[in-house]
PDB file of N, CA and C in Angstrom:
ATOM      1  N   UNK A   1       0.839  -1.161   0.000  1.00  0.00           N
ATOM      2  CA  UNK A   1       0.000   0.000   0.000  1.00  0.00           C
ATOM      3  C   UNK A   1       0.894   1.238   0.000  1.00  0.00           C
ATOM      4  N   UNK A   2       0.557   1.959  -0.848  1.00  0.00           N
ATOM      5  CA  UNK A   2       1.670   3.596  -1.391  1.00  0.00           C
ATOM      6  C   UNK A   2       0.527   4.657  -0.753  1.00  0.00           C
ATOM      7  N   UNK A   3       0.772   5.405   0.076  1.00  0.00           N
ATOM      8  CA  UNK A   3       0.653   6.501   0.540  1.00  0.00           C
ATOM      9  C   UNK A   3       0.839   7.945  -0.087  1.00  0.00           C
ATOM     10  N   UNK A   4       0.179   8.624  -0.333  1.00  0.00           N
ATOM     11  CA  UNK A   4       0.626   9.623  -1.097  1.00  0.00           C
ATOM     12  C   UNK A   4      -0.323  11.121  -1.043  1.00  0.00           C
ATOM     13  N   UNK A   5       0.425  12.378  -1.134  1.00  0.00           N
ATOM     14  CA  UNK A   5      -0.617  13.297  -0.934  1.00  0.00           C
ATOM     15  C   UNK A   5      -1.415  13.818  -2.509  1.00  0.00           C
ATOM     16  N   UNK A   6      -2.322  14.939  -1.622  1.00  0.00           N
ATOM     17  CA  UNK A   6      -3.093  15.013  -3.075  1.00  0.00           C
ATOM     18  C   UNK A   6      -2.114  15.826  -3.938  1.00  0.00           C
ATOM     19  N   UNK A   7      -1.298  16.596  -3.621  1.00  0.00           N
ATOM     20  CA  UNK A   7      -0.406  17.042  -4.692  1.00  0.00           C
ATOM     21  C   UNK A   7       0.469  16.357  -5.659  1.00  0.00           C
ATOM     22  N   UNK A   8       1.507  14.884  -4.607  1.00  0.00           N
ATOM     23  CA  UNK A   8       1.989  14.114  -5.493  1.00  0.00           C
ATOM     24  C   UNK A   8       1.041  13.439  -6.309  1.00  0.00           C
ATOM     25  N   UNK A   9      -0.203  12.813  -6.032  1.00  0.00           N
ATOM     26  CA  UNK A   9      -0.869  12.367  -6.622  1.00  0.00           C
ATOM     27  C   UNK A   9      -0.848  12.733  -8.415  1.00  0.00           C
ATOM     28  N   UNK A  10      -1.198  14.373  -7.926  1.00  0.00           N
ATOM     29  CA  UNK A  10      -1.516  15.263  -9.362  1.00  0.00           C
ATOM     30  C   UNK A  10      -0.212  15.477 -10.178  1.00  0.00           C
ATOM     31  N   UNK A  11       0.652  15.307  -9.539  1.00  0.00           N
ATOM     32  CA  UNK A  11       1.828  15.534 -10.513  1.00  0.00           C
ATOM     33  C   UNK A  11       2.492  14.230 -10.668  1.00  0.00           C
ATOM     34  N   UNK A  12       2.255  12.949 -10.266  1.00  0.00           N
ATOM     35  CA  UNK A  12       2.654  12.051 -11.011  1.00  0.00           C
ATOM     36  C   UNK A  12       1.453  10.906 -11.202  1.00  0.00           C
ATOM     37  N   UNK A  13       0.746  11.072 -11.725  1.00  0.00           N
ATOM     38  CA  UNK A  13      -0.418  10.301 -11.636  1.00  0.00           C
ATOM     39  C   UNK A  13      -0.518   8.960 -12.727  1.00  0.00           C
ATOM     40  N   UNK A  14      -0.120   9.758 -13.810  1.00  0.00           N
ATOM     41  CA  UNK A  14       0.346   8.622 -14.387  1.00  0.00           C
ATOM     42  C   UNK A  14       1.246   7.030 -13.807  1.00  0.00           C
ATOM     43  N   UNK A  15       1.877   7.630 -13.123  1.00  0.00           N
ATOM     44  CA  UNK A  15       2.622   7.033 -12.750  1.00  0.00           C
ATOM     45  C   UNK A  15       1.812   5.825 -11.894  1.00  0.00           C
ATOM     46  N   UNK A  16       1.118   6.492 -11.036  1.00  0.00           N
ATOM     47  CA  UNK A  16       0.612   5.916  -9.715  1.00  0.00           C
ATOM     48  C   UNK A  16      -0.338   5.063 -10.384  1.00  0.00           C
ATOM     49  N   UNK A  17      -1.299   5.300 -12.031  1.00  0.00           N
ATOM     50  CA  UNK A  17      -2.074   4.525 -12.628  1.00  0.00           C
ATOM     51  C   UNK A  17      -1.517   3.228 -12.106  1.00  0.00           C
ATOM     52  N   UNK A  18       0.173   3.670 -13.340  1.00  0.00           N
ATOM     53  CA  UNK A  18       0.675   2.185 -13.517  1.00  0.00           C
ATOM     54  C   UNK A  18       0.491   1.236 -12.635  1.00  0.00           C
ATOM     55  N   UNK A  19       0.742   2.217 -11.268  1.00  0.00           N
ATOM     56  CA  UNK A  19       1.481   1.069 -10.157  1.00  0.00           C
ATOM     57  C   UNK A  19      -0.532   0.567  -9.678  1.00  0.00           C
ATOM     58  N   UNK A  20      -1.196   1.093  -9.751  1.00  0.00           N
ATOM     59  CA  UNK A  20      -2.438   0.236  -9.599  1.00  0.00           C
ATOM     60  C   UNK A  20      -2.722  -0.840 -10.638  1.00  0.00           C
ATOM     61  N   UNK A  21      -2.628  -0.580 -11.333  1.00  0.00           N
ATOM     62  CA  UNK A  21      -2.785  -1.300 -12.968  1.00  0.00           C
ATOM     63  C   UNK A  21      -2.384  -3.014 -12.451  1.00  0.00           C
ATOM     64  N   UNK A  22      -1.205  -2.660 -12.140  1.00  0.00           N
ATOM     65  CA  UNK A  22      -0.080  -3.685 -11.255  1.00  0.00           C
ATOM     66  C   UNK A  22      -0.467  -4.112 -10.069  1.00  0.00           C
ATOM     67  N   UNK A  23      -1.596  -3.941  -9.680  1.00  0.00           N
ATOM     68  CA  UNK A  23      -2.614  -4.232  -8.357  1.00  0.00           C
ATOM     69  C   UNK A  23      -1.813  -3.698  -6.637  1.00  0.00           C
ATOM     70  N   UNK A  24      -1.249  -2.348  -7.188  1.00  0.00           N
ATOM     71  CA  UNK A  24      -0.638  -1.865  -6.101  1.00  0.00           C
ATOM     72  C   UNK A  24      -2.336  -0.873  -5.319  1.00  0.00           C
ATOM     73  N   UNK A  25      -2.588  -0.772  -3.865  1.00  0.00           N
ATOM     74  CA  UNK A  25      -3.003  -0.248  -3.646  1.00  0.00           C
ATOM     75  C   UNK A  25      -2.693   1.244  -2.789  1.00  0.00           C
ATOM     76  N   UNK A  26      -3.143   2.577  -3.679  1.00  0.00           N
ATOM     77  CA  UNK A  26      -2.901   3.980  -3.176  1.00  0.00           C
ATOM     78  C   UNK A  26      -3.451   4.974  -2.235  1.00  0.00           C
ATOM     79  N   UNK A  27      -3.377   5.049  -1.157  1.00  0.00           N
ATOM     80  CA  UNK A  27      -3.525   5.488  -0.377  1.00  0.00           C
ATOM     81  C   UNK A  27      -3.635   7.668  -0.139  1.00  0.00           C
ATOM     82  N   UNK A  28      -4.705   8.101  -0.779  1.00  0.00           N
ATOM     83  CA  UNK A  28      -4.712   9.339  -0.708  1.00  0.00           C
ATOM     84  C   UNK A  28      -4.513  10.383   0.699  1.00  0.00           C
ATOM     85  N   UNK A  29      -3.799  11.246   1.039  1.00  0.00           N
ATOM     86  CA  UNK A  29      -3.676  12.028   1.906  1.00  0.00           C
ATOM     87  C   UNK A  29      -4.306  13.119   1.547  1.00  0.00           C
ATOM     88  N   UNK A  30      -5.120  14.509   2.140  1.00  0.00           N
ATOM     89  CA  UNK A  30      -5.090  15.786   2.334  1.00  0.00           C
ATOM     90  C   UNK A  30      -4.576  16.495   3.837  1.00  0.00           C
ATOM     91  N   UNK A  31      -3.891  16.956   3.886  1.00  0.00           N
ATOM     92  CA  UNK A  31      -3.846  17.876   5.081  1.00  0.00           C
ATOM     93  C   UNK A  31      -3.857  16.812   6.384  1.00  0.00           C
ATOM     94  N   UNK A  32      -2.860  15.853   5.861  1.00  0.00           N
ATOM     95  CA  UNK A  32      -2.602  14.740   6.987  1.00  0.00           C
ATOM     96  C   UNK A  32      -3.449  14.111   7.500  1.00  0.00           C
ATOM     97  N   UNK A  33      -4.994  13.699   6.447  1.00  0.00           N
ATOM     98  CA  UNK A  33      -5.680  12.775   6.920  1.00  0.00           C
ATOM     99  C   UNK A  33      -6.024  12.150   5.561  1.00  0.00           C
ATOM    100  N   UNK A  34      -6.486  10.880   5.983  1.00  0.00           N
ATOM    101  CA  UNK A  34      -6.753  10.141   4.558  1.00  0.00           C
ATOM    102  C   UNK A  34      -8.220  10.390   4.287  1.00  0.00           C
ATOM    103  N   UNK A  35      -7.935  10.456   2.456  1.00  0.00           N
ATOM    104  CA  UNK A  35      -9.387  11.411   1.989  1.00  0.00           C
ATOM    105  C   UNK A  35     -10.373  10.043   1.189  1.00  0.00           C
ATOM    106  N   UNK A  36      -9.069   9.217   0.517  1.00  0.00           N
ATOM    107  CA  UNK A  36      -9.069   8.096  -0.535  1.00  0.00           C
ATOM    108  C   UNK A  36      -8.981   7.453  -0.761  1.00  0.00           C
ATOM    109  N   UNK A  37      -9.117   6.005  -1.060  1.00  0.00           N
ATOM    110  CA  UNK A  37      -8.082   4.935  -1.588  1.00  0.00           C
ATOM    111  C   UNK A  37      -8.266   4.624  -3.534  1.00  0.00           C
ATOM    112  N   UNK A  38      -6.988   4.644  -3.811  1.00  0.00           N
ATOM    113  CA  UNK A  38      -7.327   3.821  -4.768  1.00  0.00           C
ATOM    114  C   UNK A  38      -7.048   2.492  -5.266  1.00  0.00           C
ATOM    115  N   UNK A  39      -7.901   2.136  -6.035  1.00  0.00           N
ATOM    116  CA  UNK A  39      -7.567   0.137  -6.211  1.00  0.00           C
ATOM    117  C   UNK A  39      -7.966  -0.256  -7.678  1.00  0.00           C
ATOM    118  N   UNK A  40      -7.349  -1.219  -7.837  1.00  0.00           N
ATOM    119  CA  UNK A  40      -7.827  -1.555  -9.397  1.00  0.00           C
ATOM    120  C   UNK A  40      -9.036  -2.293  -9.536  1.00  0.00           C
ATOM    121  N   UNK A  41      -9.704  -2.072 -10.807  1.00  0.00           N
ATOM    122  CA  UNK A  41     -11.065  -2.498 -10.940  1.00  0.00           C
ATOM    123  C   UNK A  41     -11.399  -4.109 -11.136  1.00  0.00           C
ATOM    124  N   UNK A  42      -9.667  -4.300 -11.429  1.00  0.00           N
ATOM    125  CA  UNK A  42      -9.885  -6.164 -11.702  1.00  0.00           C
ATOM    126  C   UNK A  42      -8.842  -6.720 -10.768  1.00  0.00           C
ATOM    127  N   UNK A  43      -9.398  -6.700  -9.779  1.00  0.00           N
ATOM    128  CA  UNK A  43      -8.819  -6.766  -7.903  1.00  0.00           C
ATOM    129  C   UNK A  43      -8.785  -8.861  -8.293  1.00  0.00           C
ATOM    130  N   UNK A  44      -7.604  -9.225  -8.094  1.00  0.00           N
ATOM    131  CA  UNK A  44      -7.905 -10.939  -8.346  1.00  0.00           C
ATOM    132  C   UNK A  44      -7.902 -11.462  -6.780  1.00  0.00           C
ATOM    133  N   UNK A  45      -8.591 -12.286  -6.726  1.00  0.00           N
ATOM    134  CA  UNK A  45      -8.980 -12.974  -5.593  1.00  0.00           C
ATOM    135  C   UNK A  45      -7.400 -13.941  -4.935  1.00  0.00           C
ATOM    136  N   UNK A  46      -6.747 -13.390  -4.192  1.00  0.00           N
ATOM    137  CA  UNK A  46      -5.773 -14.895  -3.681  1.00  0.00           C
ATOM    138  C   UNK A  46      -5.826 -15.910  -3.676  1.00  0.00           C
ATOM    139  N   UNK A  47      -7.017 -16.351  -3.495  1.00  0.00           N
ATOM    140  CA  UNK A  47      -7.506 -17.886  -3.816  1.00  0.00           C
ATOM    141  C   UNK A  47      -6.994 -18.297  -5.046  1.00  0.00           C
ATOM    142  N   UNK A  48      -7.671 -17.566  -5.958  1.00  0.00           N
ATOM    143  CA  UNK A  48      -7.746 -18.043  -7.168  1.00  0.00           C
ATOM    144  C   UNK A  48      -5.739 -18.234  -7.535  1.00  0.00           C
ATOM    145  N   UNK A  49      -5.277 -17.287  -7.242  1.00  0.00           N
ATOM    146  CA  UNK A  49      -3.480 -17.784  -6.941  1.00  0.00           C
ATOM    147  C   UNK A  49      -2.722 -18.962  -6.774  1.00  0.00           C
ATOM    148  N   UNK A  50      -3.600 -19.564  -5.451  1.00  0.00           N
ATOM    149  CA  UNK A  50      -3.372 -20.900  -4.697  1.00  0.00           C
ATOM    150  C   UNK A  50      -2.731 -22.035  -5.767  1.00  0.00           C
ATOM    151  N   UNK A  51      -1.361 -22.745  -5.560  1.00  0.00           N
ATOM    152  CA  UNK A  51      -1.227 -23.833  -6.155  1.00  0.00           C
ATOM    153  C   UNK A  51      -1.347 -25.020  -5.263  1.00  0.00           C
ATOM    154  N   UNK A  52      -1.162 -24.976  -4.273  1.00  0.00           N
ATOM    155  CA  UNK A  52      -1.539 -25.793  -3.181  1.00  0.00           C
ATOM    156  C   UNK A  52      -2.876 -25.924  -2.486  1.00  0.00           C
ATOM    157  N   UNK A  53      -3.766 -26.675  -2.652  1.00  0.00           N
ATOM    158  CA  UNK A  53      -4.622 -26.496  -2.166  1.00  0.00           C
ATOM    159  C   UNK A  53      -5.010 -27.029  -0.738  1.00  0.00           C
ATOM    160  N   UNK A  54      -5.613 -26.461   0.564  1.00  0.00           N
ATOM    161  CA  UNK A  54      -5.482 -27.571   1.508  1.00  0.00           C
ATOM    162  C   UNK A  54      -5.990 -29.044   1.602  1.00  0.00           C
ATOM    163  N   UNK A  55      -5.643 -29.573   3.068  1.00  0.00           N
ATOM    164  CA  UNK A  55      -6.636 -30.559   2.780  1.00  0.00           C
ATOM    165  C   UNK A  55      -6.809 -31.423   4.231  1.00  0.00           C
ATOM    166  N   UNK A  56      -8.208 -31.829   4.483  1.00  0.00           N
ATOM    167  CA  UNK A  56      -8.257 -31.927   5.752  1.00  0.00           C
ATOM    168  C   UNK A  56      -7.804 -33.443   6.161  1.00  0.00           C
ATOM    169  N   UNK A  57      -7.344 -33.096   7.486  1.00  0.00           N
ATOM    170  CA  UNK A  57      -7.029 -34.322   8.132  1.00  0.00           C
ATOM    171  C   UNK A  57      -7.990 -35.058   8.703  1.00  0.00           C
ATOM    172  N   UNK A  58      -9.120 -34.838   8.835  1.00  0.00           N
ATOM    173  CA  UNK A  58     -10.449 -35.226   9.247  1.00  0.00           C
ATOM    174  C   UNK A  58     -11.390 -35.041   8.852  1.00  0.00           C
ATOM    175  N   UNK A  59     -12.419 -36.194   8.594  1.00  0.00           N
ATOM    176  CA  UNK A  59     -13.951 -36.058   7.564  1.00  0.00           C
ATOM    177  C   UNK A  59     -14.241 -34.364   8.487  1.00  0.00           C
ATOM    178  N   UNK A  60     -14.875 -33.810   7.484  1.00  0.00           N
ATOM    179  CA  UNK A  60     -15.642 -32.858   8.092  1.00  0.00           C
ATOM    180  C   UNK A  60     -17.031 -32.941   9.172  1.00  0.00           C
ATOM    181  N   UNK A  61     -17.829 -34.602   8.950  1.00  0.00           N
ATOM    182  CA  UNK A  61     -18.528 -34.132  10.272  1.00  0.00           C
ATOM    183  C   UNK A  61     -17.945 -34.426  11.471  1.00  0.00           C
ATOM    184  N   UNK A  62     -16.194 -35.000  11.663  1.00  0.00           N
ATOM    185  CA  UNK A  62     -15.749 -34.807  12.368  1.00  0.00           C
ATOM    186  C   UNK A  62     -15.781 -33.847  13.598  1.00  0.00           C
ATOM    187  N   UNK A  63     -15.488 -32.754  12.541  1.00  0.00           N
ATOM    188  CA  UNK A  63     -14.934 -31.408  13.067  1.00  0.00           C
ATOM    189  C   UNK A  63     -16.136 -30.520  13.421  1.00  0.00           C
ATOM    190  N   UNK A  64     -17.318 -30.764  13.004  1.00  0.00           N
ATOM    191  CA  UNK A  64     -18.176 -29.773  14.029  1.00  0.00           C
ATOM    192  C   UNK A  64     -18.839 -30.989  14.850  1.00  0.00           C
ATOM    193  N   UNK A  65     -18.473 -31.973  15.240  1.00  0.00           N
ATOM    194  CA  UNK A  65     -18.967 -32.838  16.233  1.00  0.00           C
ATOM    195  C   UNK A  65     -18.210 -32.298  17.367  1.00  0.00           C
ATOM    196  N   UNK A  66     -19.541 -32.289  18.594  1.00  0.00           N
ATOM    197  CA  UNK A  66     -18.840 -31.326  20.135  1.00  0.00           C
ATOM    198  C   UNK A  66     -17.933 -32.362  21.016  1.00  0.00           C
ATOM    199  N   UNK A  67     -17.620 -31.667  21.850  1.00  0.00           N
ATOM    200  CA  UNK A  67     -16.094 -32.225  21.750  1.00  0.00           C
ATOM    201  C   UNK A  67     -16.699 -32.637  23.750  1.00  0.00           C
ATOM    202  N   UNK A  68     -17.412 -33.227  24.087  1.00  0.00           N
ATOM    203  CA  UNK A  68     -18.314 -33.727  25.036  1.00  0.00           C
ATOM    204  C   UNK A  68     -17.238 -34.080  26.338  1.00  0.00           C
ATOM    205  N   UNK A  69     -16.688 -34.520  25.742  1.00  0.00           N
ATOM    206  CA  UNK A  69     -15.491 -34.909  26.856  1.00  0.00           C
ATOM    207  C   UNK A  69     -14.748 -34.075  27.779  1.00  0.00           C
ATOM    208  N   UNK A  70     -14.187 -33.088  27.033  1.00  0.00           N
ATOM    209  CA  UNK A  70     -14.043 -31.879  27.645  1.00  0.00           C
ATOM    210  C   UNK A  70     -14.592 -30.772  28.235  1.00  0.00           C
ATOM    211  N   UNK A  71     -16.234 -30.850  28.587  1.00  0.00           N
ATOM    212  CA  UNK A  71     -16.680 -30.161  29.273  1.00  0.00           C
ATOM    213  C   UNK A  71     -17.614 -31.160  30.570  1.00  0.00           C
ATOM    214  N   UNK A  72     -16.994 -32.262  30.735  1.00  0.00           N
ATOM    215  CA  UNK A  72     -17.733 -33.277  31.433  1.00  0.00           C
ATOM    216  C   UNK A  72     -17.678 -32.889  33.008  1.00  0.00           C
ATOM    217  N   UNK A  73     -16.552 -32.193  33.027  1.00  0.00           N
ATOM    218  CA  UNK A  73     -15.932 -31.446  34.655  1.00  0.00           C
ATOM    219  C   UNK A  73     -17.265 -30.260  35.133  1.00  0.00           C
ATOM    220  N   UNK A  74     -17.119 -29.343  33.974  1.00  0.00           N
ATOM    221  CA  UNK A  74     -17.499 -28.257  33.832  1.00  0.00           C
ATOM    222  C   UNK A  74     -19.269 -28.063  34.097  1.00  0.00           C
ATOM    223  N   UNK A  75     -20.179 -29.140  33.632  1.00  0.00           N
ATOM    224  CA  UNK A  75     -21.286 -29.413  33.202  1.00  0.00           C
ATOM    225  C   UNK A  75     -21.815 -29.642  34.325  1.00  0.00           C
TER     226      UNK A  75
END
């Protein structure tokens, strides 16, 4: 995330396109508070990145089955 005021903004803007273009996200300042953000319009999901995918060590109705044992004190 690039930080930047509204003046640099205006005088290198081009620039700052690029670096969104490039899925950088810009961070607008005025008068030492933030006014803006900018972001690109084709934002890709991380997921979709993933070459590894996980994978569980246990069936899933495993894992939301309550765990009974451990509150046997408590109960």
């Amino acid at each position: 995330m690039i930080t930047v005021s509204v003046n640099e903004l205006r005088d290198n803007l081009m620039h700052y396109l690029d670096q969104i273009t490039s899925g950088e996200t810009i961070l607008i300042m005025q008068k030492n508070r933030y006014v803006a953000r900018m972001v690109s319009v084709n934002q890709n999901d991380w997921r979709d990145n993933m070459k590894i995918l996980p994978k569980l060590l246990v069936p899933p109705s495993q894992i939301i089955e309550p765990l009974t044992d451990i509150w046997d004190g408590y109960l």
